[in-house]
N, C-alpha and C. Protein backbone atom coordinates (compact mmCIF):
# COMPACT_ATOMS: atom_id res chain seq x y z
N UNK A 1 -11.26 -1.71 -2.36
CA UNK A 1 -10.33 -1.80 -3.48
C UNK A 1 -9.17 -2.72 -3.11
N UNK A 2 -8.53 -2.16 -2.36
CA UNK A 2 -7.70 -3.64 -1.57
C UNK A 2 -8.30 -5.19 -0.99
N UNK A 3 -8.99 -5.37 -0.92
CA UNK A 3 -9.76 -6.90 -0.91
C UNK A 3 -10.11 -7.20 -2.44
N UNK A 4 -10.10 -6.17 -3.21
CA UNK A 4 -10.19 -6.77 -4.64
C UNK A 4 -8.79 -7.20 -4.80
N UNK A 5 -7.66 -6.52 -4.44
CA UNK A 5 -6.29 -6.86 -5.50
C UNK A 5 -5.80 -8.29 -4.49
N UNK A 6 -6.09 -7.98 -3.37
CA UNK A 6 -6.07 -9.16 -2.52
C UNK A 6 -6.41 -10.99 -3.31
N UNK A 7 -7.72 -10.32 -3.69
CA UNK A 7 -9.20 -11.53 -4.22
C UNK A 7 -8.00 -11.74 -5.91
N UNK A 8 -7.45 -10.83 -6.44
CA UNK A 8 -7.07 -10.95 -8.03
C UNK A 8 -5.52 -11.87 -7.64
N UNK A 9 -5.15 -11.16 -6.76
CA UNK A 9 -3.77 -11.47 -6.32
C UNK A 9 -3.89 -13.59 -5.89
N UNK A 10 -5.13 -13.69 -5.01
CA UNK A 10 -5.31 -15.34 -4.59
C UNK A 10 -5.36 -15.95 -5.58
N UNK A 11 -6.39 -15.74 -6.85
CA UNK A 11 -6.23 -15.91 -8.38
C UNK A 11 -5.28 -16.23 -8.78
N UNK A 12 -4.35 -15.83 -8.68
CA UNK A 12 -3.49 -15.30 -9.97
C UNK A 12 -2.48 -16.50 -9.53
N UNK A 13 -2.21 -17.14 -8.10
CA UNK A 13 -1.90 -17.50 -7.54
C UNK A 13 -2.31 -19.15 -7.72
N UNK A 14 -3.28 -19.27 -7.78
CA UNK A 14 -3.85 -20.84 -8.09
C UNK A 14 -3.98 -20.77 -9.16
N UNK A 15 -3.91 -20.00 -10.29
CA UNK A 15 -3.64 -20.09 -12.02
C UNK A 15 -2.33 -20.58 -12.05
N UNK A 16 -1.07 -19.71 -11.49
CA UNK A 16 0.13 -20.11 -11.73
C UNK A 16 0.46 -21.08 -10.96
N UNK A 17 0.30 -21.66 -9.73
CA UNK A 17 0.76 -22.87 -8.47
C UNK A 17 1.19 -24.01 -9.70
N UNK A 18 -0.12 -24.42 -10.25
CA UNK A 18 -0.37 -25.89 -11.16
C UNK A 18 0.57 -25.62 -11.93
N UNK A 19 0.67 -24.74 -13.02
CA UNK A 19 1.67 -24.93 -13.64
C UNK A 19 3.01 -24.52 -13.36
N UNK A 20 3.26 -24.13 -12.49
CA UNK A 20 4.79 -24.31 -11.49
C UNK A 20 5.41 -25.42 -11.37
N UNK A 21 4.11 -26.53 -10.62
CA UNK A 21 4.05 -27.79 -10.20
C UNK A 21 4.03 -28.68 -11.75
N UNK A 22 3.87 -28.07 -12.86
CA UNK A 22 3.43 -29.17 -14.01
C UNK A 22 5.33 -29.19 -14.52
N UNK A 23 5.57 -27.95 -14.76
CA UNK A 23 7.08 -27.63 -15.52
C UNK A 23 8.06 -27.75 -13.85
N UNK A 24 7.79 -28.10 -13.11
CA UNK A 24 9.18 -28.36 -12.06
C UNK A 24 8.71 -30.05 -12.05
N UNK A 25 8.15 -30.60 -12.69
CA UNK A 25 7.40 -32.41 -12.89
C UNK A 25 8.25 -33.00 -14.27
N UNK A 26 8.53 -31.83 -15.08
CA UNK A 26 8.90 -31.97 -16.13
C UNK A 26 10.45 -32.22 -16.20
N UNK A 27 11.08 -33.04 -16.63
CA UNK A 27 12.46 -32.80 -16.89
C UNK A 27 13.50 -32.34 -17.83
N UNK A 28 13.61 -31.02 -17.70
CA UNK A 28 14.24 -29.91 -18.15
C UNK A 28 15.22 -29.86 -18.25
């Protein structure tokens, strides 16, 4: 069960990175 939230948690993680990187690209 913990290597799952681990595995959801790495996810969730390279979903949000890019668009971190898209809106801190952006000038706001």
């Amino acid at each position: 069960m913990h290597s799952l939230w681990v595995y959801v948690q790495r996810i969730r993680l390279r979903s949000i990175s890019p668009v971190q990187l898209s809106l801190g690209a952006l000038p706001l």
